[in-house]
N, C-alpha and C. Protein backbone atom coordinates (compact mmCIF):
# COMPACT_ATOMS: atom_id res chain seq x y z
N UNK A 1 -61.65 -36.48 -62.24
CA UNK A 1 -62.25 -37.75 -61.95
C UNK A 1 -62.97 -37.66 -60.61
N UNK A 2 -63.62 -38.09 -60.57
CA UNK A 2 -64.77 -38.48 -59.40
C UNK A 2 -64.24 -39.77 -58.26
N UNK A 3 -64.34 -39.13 -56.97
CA UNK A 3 -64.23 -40.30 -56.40
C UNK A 3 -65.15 -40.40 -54.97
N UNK A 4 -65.83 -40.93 -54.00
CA UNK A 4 -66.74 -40.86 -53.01
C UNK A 4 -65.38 -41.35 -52.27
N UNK A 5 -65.83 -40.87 -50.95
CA UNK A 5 -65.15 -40.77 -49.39
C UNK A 5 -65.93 -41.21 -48.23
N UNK A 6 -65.93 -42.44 -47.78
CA UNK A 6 -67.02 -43.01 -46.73
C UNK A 6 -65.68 -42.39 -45.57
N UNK A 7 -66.88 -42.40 -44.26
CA UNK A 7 -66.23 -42.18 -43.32
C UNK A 7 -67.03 -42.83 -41.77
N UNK A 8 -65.92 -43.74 -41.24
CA UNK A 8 -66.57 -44.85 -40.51
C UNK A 8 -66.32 -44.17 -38.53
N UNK A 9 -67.13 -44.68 -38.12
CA UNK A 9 -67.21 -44.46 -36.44
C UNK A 9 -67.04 -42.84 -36.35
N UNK A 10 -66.31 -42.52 -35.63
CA UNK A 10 -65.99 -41.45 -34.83
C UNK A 10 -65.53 -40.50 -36.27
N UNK A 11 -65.11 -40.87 -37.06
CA UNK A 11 -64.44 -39.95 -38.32
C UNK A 11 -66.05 -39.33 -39.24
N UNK A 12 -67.22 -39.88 -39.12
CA UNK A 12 -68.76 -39.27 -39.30
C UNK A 12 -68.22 -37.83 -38.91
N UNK A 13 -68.07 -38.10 -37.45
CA UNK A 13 -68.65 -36.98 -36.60
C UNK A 13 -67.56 -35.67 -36.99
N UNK A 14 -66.33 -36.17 -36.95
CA UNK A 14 -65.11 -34.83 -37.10
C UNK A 14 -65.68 -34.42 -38.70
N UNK A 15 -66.04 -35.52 -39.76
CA UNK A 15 -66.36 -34.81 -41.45
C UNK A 15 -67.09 -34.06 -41.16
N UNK A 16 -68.16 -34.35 -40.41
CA UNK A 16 -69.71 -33.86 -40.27
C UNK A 16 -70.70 -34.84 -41.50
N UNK A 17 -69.96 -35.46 -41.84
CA UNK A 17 -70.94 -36.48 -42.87
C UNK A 17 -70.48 -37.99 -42.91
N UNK A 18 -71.25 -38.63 -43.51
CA UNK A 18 -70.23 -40.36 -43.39
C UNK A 18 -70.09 -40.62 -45.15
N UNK A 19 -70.34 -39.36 -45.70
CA UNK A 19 -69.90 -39.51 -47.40
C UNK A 19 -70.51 -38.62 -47.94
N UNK A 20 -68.98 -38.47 -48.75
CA UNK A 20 -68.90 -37.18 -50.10
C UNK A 20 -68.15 -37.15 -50.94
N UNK A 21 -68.22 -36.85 -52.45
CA UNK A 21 -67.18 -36.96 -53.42
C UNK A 21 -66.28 -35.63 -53.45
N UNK A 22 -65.39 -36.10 -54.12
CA UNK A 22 -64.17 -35.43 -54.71
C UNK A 22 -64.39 -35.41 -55.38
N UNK A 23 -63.74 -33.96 -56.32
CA UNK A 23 -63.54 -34.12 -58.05
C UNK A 23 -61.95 -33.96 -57.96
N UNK A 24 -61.16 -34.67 -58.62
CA UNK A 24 -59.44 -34.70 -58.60
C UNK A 24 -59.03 -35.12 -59.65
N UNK A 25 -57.87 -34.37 -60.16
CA UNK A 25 -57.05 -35.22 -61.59
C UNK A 25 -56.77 -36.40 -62.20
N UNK A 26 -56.66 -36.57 -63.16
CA UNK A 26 -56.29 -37.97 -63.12
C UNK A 26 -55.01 -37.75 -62.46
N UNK A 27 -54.42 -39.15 -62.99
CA UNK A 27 -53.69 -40.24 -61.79
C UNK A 27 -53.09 -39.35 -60.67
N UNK A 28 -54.26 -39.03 -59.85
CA UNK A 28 -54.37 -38.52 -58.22
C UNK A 28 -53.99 -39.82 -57.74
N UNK A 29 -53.21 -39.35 -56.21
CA UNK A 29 -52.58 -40.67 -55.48
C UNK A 29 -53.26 -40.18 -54.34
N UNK A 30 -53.36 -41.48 -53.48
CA UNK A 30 -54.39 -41.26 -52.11
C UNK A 30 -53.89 -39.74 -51.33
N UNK A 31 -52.73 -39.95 -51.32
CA UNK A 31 -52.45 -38.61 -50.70
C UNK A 31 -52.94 -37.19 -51.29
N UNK A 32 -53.24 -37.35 -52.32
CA UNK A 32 -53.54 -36.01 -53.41
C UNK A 32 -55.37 -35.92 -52.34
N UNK A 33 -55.47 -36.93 -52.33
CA UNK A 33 -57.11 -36.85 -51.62
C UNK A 33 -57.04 -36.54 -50.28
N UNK A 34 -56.21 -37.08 -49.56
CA UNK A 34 -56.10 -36.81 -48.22
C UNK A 34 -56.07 -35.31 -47.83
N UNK A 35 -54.94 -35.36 -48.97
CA UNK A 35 -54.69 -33.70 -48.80
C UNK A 35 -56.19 -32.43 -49.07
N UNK A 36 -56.51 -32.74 -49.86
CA UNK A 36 -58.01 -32.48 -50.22
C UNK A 36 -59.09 -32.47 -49.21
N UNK A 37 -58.90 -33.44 -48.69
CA UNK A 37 -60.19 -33.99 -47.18
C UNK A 37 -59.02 -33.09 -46.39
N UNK A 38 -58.09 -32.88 -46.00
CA UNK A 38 -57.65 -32.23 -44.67
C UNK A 38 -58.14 -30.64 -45.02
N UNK A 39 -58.01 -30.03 -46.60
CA UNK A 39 -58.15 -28.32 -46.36
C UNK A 39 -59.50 -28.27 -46.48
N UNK A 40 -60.33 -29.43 -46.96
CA UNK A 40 -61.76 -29.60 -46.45
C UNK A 40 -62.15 -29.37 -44.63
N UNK A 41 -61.28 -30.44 -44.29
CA UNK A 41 -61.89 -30.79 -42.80
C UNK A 41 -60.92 -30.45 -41.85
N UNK A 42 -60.15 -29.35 -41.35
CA UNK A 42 -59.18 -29.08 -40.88
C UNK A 42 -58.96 -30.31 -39.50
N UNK A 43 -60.21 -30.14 -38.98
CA UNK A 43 -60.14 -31.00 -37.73
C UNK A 43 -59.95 -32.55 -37.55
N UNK A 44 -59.67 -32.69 -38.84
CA UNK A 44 -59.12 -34.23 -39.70
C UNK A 44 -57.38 -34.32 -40.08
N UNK A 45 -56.93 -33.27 -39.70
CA UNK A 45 -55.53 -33.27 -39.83
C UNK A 45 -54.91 -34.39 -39.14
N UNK A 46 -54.90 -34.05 -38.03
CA UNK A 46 -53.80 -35.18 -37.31
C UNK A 46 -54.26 -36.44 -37.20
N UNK A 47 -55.06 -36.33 -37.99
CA UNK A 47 -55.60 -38.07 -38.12
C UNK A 47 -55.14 -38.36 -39.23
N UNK A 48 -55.16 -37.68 -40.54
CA UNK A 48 -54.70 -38.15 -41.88
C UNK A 48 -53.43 -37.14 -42.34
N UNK A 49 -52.66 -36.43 -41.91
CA UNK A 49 -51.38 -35.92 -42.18
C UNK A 49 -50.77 -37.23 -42.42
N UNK A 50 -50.20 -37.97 -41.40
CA UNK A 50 -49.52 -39.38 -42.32
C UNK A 50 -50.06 -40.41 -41.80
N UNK A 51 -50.84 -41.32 -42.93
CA UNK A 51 -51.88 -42.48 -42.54
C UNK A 51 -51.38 -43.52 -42.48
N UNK A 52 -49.33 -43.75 -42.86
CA UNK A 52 -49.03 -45.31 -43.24
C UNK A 52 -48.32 -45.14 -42.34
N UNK A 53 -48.08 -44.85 -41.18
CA UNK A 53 -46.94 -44.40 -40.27
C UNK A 53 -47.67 -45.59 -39.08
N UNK A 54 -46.78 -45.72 -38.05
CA UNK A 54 -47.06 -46.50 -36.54
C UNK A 54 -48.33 -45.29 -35.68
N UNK A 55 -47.36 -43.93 -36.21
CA UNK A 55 -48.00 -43.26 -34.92
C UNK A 55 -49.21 -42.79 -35.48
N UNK A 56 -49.72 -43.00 -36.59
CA UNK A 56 -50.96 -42.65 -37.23
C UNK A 56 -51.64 -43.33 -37.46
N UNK A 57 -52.01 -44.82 -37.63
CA UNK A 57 -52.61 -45.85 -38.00
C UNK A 57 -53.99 -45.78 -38.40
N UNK A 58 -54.39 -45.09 -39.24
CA UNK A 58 -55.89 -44.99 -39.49
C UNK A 58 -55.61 -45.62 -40.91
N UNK A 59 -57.34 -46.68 -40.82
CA UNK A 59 -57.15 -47.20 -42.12
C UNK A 59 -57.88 -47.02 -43.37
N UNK A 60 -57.39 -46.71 -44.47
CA UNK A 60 -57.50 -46.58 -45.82
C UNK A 60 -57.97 -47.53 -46.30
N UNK A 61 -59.34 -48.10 -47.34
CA UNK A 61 -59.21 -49.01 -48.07
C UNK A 61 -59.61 -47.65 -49.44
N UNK A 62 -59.37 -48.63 -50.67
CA UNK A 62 -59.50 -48.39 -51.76
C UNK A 62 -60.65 -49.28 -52.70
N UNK A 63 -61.98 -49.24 -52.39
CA UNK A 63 -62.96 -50.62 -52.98
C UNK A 63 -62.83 -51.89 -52.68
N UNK A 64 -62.42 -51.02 -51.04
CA UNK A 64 -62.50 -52.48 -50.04
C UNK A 64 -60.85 -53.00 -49.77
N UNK A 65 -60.02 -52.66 -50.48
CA UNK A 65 -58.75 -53.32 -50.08
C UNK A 65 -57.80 -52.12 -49.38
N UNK A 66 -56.82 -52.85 -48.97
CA UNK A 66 -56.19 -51.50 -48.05
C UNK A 66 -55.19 -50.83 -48.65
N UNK A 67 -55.36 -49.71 -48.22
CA UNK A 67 -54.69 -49.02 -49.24
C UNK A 67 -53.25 -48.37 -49.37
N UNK A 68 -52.66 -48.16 -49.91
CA UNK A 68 -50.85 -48.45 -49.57
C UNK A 68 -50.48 -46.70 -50.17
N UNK A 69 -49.47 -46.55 -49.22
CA UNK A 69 -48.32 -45.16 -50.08
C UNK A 69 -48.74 -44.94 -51.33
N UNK A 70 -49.31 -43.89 -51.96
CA UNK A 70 -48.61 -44.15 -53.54
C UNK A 70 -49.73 -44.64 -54.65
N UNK A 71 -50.75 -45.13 -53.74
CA UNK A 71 -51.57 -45.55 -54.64
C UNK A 71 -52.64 -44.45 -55.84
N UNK A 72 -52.73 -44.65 -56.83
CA UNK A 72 -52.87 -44.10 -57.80
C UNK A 72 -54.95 -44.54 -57.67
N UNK A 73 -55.55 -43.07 -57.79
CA UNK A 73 -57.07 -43.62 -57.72
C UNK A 73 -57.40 -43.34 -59.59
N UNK A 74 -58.72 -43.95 -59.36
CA UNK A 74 -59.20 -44.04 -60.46
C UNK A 74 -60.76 -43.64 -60.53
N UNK A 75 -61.02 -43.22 -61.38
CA UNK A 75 -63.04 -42.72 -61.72
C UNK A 75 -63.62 -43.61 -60.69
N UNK A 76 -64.37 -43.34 -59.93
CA UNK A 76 -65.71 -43.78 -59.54
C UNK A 76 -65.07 -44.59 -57.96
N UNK A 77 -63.48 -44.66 -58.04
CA UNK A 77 -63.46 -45.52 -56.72
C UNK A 77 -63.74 -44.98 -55.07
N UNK A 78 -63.94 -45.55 -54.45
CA UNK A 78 -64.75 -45.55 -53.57
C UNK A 78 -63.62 -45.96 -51.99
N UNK A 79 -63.18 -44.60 -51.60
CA UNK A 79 -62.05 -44.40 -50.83
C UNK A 79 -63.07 -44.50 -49.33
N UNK A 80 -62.84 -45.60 -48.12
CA UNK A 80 -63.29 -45.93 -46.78
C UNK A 80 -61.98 -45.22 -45.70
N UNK A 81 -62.54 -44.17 -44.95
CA UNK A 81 -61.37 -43.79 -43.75
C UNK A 81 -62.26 -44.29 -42.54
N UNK A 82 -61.54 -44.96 -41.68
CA UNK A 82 -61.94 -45.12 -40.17
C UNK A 82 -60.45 -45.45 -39.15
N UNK A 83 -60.99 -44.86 -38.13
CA UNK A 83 -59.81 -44.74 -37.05
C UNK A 83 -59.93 -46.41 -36.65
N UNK A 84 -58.54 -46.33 -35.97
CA UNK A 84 -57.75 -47.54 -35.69
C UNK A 84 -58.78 -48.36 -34.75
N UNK A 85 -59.23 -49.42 -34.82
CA UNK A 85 -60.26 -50.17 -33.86
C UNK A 85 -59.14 -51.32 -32.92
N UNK A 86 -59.52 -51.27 -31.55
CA UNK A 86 -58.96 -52.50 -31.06
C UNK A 86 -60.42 -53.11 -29.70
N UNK A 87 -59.90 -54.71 -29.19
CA UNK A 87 -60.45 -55.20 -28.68
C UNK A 87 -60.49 -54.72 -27.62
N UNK A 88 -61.88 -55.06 -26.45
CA UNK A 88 -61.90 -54.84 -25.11
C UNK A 88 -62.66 -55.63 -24.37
């Protein structure tokens, strides 16, 4: 199954792109992708080794919603990574 990978702010620059697809099994779980984007992008490790954790907080959506442990992707969806944003 097919899925595209946006990649927002500062996470452009470590992909070297701000989007690219996957090809992955069916019922692949976000992590099956993560894992995928890290032996892709080594220098993306310690940002997405564990994404639901305190000390990792980068956020996942899944076609816009956020995306949880476990979640199961599907054809054509459209996976958003960007690092943790705060106010200043």
């Amino acid at each position: 199954m097919r899925v595209v990978v946006k990649y927002l702010l500062w996470m452009r620059e470590k992909a070297g792109t701000n989007k690219e697809e996957y090809i992955l099994e069916e019922n692949s779980t976000i992590e099956d992708l993560l894992e995928k984007i890290i032996s892709k992008h080594e220098n993306l490790r310690k940002h997405l080794a564990n994404p639901f954790t305190r000390e990792n907080p980068v956020l996942i959506t899944i076609n816009g919603r956020t995306a949880r442990p476990g979640a199961r992707l599907r054809e054509n969806d459209t996976v958003t990574i960007m690092p943790p944003v705060s106010g200043g």
